[in-house]
Protein backbone atom coordinates (compact mmCIF):
# COMPACT_ATOMS: atom_id res chain seq x y z
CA UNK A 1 9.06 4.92 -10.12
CA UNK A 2 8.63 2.04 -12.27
CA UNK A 3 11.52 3.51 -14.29
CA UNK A 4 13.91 3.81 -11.23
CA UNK A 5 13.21 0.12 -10.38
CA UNK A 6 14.13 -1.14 -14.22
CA UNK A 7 17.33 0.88 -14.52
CA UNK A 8 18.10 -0.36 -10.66
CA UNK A 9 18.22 -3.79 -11.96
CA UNK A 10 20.14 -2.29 -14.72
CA UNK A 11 22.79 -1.19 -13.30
CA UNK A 12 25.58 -3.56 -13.25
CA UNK A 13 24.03 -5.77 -14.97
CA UNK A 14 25.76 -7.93 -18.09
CA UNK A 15 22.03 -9.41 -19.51
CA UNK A 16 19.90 -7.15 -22.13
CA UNK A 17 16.76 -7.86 -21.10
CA UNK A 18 16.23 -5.05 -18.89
CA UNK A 19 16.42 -3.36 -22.43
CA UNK A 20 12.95 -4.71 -23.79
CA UNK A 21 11.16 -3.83 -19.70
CA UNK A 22 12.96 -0.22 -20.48
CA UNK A 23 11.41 0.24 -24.09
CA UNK A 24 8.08 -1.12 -23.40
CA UNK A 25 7.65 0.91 -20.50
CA UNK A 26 9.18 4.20 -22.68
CA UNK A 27 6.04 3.69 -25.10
CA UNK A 28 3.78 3.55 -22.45
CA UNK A 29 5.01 6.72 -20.88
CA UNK A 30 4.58 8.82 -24.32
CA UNK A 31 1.76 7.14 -24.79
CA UNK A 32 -0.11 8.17 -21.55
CA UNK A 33 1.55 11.52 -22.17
CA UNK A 34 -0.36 11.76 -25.02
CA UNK A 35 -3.64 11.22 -23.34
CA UNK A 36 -3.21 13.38 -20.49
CA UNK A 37 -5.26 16.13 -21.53
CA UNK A 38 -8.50 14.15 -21.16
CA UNK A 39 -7.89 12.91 -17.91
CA UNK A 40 -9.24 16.16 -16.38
CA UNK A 41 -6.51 17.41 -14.27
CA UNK A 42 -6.60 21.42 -13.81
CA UNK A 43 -4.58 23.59 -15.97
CA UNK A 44 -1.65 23.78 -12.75
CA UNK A 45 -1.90 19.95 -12.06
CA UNK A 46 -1.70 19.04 -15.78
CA UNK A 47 1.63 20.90 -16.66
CA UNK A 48 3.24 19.13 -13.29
CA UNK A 49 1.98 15.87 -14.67
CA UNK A 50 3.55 16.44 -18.24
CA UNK A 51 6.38 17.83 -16.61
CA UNK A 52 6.89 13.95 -15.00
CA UNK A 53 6.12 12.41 -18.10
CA UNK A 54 8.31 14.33 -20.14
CA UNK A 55 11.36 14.20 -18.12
CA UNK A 56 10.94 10.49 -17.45
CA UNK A 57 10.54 9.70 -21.09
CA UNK A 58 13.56 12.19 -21.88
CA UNK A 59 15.63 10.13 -19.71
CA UNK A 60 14.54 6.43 -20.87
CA UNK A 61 15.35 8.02 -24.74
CA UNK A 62 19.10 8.29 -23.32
CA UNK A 63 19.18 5.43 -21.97
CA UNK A 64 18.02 3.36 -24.18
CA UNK A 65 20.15 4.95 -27.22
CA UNK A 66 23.45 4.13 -24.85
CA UNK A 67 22.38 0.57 -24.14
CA UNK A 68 23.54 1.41 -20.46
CA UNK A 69 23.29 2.72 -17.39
CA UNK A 70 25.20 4.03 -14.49
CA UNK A 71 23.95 3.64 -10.39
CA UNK A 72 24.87 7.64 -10.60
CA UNK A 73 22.61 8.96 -13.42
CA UNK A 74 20.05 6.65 -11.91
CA UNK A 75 20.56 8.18 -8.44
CA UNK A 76 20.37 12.00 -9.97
CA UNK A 77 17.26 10.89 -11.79
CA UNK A 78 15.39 9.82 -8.47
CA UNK A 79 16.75 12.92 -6.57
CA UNK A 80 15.35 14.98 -9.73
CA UNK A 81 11.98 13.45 -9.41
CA UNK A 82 11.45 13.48 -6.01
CA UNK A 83 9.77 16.45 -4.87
CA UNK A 84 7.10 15.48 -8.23
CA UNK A 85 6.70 12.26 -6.99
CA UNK A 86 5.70 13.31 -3.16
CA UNK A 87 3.32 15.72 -4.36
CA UNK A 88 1.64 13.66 -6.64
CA UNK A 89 1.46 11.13 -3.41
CA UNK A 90 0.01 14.34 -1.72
CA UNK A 91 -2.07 15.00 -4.30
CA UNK A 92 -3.39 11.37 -4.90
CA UNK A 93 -3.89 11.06 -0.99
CA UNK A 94 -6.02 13.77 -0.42
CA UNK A 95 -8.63 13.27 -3.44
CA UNK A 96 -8.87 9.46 -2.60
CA UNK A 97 -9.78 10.11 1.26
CA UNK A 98 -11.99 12.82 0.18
CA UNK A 99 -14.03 10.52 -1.60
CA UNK A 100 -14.11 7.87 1.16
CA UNK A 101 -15.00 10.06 3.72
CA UNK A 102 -17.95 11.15 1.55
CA UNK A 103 -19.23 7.69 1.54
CA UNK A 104 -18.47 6.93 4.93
CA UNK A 105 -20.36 9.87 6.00
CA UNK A 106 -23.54 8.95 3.61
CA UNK A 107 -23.54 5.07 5.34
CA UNK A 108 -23.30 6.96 8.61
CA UNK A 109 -25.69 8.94 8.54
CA UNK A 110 -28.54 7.55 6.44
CA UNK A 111 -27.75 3.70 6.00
CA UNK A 112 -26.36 2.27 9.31
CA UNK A 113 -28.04 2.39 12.25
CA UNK A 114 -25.66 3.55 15.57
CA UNK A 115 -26.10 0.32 16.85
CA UNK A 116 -24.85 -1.22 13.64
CA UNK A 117 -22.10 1.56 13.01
CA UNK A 118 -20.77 0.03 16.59
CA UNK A 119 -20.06 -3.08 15.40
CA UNK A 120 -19.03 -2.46 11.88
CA UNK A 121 -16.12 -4.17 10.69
CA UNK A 122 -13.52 -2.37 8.52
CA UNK A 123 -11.34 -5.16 6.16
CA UNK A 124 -8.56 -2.82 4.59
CA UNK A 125 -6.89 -4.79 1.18
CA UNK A 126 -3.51 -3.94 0.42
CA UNK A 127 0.45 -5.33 -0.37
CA UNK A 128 2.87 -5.59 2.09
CA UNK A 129 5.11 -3.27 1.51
CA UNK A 130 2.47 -0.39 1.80
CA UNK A 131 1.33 -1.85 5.29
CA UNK A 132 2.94 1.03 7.25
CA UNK A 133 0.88 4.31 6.92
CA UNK A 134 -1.11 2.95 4.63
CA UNK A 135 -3.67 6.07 3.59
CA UNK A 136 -7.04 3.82 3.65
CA UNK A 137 -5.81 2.38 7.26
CA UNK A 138 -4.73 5.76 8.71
CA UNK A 139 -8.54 7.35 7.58
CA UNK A 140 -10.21 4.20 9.70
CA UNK A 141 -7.96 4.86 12.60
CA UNK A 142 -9.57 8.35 13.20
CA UNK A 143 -12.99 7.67 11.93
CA UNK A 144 -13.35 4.01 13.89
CA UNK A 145 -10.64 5.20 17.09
CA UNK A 146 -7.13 3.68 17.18
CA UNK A 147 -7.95 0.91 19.71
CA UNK A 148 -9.88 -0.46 16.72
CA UNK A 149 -6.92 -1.36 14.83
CA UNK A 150 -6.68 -5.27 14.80
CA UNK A 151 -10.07 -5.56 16.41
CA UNK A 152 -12.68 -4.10 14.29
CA UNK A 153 -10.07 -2.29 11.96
CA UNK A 154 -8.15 -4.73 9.66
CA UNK A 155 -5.48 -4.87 7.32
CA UNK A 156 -5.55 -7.87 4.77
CA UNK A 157 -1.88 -7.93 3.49
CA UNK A 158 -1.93 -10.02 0.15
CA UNK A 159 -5.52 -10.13 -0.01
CA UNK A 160 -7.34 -7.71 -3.36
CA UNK A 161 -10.79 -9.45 -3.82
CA UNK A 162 -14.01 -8.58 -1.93
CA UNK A 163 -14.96 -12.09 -2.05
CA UNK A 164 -11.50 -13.29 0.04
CA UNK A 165 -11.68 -10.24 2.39
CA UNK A 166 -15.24 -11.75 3.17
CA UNK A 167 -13.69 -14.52 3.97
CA UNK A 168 -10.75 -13.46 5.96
CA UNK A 169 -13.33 -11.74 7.87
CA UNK A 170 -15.92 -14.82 8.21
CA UNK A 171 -13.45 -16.31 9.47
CA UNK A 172 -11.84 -14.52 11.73
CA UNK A 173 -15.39 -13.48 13.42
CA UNK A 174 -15.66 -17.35 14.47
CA UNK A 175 -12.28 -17.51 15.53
CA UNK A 176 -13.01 -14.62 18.05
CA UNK A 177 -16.48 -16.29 18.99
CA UNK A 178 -14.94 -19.46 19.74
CA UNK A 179 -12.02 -17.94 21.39
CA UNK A 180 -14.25 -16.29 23.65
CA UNK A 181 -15.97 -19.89 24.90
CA UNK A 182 -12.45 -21.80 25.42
CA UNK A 183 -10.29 -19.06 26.65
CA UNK A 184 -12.42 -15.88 27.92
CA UNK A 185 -10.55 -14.01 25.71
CA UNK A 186 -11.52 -12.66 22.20
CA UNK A 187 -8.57 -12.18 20.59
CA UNK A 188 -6.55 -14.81 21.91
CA UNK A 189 -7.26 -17.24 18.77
CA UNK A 190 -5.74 -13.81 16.72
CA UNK A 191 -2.34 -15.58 18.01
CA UNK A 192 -0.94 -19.24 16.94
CA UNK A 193 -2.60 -21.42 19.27
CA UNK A 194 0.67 -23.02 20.48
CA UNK A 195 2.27 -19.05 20.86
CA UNK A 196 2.40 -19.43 24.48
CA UNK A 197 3.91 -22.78 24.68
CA UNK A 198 6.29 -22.25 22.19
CA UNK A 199 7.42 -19.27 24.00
CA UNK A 200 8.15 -21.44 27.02
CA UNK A 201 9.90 -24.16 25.52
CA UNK A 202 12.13 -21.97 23.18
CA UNK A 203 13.17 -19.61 26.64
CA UNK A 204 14.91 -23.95 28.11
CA UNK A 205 16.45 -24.06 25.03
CA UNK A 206 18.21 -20.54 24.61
CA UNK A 207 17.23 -18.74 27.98
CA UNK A 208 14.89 -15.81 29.12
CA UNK A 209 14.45 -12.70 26.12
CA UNK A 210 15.94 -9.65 27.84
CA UNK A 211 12.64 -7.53 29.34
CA UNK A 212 11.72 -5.57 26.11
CA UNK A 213 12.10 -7.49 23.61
């Protein structure tokens, strides 16, 4: 994918440096090609993984011998790869939640106490642009219940460090306390503050949102 993105920016485009991204990331390719035989794939899994190596690096080779790049061989490139790429997605998705739900289930059952598995909090770190279905988020959904999402089950866009999720989570415990005493409502502080009165004011100066939106 990283390819795809490079010869995107590529395409149409008069500067060389794209050239340099194009041939470091060509090395890197062959050379984790290279090493993929003692990453402990099965004998099935390993041949699908060369077979996405190989053609990717095949392809950068051309590329980078022609100095160029059209939005069409890029296209048929992507549509080539696409059916590898999903089921290494599949793939990926599936071992990952295996091994959360094992630990889940061990804190469960012999760490947590119910009464402390009721109020657990769930912080979730991840990019934006993964947000939507992201795998991690999805497995908390069914484990915690989906009315837990934005209440005991968060998702800290931007956010990669244990240390600031603690934070983001300190803080928005207190928020929620406090919200409680001034507005007997928990969550209300999870909105700006001046929401509700900005809602007003912006409906005198451009009128009333149609009912839905």
């Amino acid at each position: 994918m990283a390819t795809v993105t490079i010869l995107t920016a590529a395409t149409g485009n008069r500067s060389r440096d794209w050239l340099r991204s194009l041939a470091r990331l060509h090395e890197e390719v062959l050379a984790a090609r290279a090493r993929l035989a003692e990453a402990g794939f099965p004998a099935a899994e390993l041949s699908a993984q060369q077979d996405i190596l190989g053609k990717s690096a095949d392809f950068m080779k051309q590329v980078l011998a022609r100095g160029e790049v059209t939005t069409e061989e890029v296209l048929r490139f992507g549509r080539e790869m696409r059916p590898r790429i999903l089921r290494n997605a599949e793939l990926a998705a599936r071992q990952q939640l295996a091994q959360i739900h094992a630990t889940v289930t061990q804190w469960r059952e012999h760490v947590l106490s119910p009464d402390e598995w009721r109020r657990i909090y769930v912080v979730v770190l991840g990019p934006k642009m993964p947000r939507d279905g992201h795998a991690q988020y999805q497995y908390f959904e069914r484990v915690l219940g989906a009315r837990e999402g934005g209440r005991r089950l968060l998702y800290a866009e931007g956010i990669s460090t244990c240390a600031d999720a603690m934070t983001l989570l300190g803080t928005i415990v207190l928020d929620r306390e406090a919200s409680e005493v001034f507005f007997d409502n928990r969550t209300r502080m999870d909105r700006d503050v001046m929401a509700d009165g900005a809602s007003a004011y912006l409906d005198e100066l451009f009128g009333k949102l149609p009912q839905g939106r």
